[in-house]
Every structure is written in C-alpha cells, then in structure tokens.
PDB file of N, CA and C in Angstrom:
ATOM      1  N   UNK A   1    -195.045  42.237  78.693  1.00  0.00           N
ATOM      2  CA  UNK A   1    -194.981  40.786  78.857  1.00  0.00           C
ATOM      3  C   UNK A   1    -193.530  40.361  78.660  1.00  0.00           C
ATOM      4  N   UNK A   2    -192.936  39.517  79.771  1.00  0.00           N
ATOM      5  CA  UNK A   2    -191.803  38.754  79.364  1.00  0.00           C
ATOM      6  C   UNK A   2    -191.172  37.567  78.980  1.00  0.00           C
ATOM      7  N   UNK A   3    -190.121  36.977  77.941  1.00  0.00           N
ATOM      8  CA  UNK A   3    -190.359  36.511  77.544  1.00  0.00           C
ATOM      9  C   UNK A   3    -190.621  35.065  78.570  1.00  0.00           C
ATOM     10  N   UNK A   4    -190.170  34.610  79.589  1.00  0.00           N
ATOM     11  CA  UNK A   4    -190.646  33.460  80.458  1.00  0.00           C
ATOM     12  C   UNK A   4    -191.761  33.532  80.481  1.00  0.00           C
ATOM     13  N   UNK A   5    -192.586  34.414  80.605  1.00  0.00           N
ATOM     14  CA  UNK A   5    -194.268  34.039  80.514  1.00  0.00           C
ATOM     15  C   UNK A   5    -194.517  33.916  79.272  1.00  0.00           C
ATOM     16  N   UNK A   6    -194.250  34.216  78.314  1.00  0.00           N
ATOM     17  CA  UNK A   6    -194.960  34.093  76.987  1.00  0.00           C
ATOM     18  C   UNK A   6    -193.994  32.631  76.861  1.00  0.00           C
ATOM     19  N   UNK A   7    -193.458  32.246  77.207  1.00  0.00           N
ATOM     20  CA  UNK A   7    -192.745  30.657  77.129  1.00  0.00           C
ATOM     21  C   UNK A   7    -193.548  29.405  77.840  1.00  0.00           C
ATOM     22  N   UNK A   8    -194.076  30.182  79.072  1.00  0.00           N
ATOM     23  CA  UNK A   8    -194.619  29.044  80.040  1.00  0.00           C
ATOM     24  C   UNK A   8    -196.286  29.007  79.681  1.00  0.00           C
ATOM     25  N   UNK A   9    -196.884  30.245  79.272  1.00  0.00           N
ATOM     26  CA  UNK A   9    -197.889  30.332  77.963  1.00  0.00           C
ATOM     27  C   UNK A   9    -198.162  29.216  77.216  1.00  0.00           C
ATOM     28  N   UNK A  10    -197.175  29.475  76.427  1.00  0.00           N
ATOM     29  CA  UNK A  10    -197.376  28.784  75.223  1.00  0.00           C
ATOM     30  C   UNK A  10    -196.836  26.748  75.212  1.00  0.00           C
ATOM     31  N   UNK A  11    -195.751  26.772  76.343  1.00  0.00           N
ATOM     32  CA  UNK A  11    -196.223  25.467  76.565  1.00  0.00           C
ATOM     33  C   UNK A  11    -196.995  24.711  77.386  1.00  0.00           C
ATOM     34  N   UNK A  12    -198.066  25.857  78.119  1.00  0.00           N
ATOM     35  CA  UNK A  12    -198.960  25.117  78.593  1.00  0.00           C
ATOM     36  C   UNK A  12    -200.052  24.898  77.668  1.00  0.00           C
ATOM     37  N   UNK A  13    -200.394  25.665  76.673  1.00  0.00           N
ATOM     38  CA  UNK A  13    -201.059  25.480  75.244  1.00  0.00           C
ATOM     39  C   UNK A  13    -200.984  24.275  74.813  1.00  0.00           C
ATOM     40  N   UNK A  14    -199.619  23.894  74.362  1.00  0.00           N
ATOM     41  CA  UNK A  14    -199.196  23.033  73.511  1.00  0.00           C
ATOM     42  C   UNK A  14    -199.229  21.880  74.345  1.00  0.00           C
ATOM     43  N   UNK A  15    -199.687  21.649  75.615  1.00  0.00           N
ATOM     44  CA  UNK A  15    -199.552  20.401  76.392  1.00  0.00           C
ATOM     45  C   UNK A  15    -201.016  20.448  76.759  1.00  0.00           C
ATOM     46  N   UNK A  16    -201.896  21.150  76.832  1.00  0.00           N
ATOM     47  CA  UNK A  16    -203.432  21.209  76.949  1.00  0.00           C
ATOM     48  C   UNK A  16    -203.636  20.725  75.346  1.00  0.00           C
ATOM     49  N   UNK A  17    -203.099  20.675  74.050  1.00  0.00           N
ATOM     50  CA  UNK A  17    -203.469  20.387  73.100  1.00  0.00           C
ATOM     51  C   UNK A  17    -203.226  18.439  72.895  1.00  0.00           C
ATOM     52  N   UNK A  18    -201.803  18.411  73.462  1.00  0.00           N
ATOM     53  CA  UNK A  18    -201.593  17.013  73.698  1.00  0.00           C
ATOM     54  C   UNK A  18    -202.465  16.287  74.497  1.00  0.00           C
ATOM     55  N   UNK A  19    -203.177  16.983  75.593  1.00  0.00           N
ATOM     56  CA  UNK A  19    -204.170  16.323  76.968  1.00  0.00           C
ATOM     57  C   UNK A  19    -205.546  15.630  75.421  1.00  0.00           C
ATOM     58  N   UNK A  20    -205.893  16.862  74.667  1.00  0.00           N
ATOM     59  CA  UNK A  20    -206.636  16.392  73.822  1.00  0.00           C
ATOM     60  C   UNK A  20    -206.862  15.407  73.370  1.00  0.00           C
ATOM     61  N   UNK A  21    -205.207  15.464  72.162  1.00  0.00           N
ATOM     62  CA  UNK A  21    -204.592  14.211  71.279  1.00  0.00           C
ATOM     63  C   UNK A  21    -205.172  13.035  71.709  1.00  0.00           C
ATOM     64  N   UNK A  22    -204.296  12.938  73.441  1.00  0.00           N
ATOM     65  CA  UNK A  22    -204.225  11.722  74.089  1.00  0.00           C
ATOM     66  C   UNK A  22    -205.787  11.154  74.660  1.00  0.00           C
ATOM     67  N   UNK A  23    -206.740  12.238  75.088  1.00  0.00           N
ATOM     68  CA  UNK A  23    -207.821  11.491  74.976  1.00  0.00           C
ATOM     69  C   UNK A  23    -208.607  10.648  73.949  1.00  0.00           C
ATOM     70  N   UNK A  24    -208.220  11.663  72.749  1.00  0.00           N
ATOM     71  CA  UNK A  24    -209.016  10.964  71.583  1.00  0.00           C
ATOM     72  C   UNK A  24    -208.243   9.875  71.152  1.00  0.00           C
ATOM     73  N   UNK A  25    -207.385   9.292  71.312  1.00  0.00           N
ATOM     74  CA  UNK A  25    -206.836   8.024  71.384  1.00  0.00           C
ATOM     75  C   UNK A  25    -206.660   6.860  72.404  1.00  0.00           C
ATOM     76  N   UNK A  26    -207.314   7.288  73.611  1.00  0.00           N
ATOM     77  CA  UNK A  26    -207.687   6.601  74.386  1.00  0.00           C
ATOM     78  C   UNK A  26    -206.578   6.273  75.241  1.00  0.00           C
ATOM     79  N   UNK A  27    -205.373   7.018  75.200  1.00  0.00           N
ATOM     80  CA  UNK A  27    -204.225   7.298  76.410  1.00  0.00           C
ATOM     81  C   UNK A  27    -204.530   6.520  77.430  1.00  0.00           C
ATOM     82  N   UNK A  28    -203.879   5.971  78.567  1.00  0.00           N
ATOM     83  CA  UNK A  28    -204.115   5.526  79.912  1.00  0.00           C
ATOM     84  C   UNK A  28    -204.059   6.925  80.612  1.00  0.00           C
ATOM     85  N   UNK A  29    -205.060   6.720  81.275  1.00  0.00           N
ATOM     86  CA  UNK A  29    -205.688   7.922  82.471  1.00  0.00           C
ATOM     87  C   UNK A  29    -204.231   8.733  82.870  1.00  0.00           C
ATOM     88  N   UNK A  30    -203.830   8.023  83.305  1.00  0.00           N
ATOM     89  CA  UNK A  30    -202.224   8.318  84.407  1.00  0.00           C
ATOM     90  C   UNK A  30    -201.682   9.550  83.625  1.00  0.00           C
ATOM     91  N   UNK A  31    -201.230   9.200  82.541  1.00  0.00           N
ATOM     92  CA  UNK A  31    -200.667   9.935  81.354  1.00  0.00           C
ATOM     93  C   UNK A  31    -201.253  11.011  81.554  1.00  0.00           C
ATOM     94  N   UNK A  32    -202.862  11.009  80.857  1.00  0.00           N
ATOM     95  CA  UNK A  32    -203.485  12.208  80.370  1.00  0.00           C
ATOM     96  C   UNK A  32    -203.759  12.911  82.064  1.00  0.00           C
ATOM     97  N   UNK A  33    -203.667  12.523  83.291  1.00  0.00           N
ATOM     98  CA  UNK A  33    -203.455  13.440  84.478  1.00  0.00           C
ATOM     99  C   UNK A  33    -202.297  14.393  84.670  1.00  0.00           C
ATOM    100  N   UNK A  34    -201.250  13.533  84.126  1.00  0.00           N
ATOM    101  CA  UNK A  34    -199.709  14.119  84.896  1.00  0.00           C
ATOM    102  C   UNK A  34    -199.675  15.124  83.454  1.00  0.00           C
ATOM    103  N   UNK A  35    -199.909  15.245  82.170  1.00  0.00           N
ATOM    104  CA  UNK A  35    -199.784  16.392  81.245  1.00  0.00           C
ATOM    105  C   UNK A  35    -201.117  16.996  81.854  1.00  0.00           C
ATOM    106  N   UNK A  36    -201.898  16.882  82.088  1.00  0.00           N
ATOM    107  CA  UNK A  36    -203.013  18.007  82.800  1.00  0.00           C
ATOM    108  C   UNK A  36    -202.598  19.159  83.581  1.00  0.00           C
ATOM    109  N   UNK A  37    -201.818  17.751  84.950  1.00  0.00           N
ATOM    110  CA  UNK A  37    -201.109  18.881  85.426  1.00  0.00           C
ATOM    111  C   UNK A  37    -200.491  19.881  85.336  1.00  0.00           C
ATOM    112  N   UNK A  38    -199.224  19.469  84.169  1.00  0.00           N
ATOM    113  CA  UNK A  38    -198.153  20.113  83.452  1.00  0.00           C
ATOM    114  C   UNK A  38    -198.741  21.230  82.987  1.00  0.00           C
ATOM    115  N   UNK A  39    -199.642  21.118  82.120  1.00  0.00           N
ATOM    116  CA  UNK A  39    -200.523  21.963  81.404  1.00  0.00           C
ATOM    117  C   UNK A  39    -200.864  23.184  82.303  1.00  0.00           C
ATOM    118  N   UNK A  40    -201.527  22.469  83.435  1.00  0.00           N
ATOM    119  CA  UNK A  40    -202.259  23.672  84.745  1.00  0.00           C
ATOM    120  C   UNK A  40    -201.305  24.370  85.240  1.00  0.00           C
ATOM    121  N   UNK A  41    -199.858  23.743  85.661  1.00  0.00           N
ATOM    122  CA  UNK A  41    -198.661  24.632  86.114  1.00  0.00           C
ATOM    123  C   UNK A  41    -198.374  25.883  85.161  1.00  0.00           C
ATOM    124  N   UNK A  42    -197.526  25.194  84.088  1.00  0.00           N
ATOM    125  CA  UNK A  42    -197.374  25.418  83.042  1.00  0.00           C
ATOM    126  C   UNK A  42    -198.313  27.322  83.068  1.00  0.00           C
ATOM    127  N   UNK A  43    -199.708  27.268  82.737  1.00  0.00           N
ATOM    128  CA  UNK A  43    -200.248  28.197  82.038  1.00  0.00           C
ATOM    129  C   UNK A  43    -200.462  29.241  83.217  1.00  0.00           C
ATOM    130  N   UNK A  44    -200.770  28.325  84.815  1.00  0.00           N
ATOM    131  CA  UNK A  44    -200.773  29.443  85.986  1.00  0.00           C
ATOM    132  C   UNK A  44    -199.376  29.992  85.841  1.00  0.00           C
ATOM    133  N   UNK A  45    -198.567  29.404  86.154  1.00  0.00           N
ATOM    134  CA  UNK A  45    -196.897  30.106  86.422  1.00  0.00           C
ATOM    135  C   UNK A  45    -197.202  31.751  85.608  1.00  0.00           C
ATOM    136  N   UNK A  46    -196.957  31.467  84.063  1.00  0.00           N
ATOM    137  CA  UNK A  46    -197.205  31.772  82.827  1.00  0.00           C
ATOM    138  C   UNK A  46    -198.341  33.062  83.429  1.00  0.00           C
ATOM    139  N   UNK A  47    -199.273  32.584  83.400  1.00  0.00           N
ATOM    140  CA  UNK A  47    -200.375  34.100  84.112  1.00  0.00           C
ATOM    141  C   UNK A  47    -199.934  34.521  85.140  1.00  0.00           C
ATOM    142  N   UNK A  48    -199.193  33.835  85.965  1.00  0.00           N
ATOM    143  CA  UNK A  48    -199.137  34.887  87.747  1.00  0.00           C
ATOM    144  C   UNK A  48    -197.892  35.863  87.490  1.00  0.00           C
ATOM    145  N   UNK A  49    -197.055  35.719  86.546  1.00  0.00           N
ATOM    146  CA  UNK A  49    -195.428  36.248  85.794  1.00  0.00           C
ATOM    147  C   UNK A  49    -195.928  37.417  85.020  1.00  0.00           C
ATOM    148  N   UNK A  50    -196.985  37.372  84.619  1.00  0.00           N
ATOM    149  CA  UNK A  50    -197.401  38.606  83.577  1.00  0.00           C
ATOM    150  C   UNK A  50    -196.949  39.714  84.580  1.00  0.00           C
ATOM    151  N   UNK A  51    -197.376  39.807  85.676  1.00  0.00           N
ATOM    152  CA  UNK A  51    -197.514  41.626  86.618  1.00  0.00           C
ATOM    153  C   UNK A  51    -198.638  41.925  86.062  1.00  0.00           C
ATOM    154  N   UNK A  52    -200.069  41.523  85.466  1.00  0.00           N
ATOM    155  CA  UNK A  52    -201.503  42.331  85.166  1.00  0.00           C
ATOM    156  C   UNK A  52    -201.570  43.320  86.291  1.00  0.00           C
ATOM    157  N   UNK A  53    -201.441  42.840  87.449  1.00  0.00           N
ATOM    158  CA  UNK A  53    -201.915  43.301  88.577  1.00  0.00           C
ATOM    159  C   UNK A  53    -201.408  44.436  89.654  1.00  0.00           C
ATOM    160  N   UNK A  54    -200.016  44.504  88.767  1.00  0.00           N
ATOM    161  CA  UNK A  54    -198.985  45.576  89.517  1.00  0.00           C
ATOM    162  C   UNK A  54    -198.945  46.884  88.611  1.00  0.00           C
TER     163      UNK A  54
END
C-alpha cells in the first residue's frame, strides 16, 4: 500500500464521518451532498490506487 492511498483512505473516512456530524445537526442538504461526494471520490481514488488487482 502507498502512502497516497492510505491518505485518500483516510480522508475519505474522516469526511464520511463529517457527512454524519452534519446530518445529525440538521446541515442544509447542499452541504451534506457536496462532502458525500468528496467522501465517494476521496475513498474510490484511495481503493482503485491500492493495485489489489495487479
């Protein structure tokens, strides 16, 4: 594993944890979409960078 994936990992973690935060406080939608996204980039990039598959 290198370290850009274990980077893009772990802040897609930490921004799927914020998607949380922000629901349980009742965030405006908009917000809690565009860190969703972030989150979804974020953790694919992060998995497709590993090489599992090579």
């Amino acid at each position: 594993m290198n370290g850009l994936s274990t980077v893009l990992i772990v802040v897609g973690l930490f921004l799927l944890g914020g998607v949380y935060s922000f629901v349980k406080q009742h965030m405006p939608k908009g917000l809690i979409v565009l860190v969703s996204i972030g989150a979804a980039m974020c953790l694919a990039a992060g998995v497709l960078r590993l090489d599992v598959w090579s």
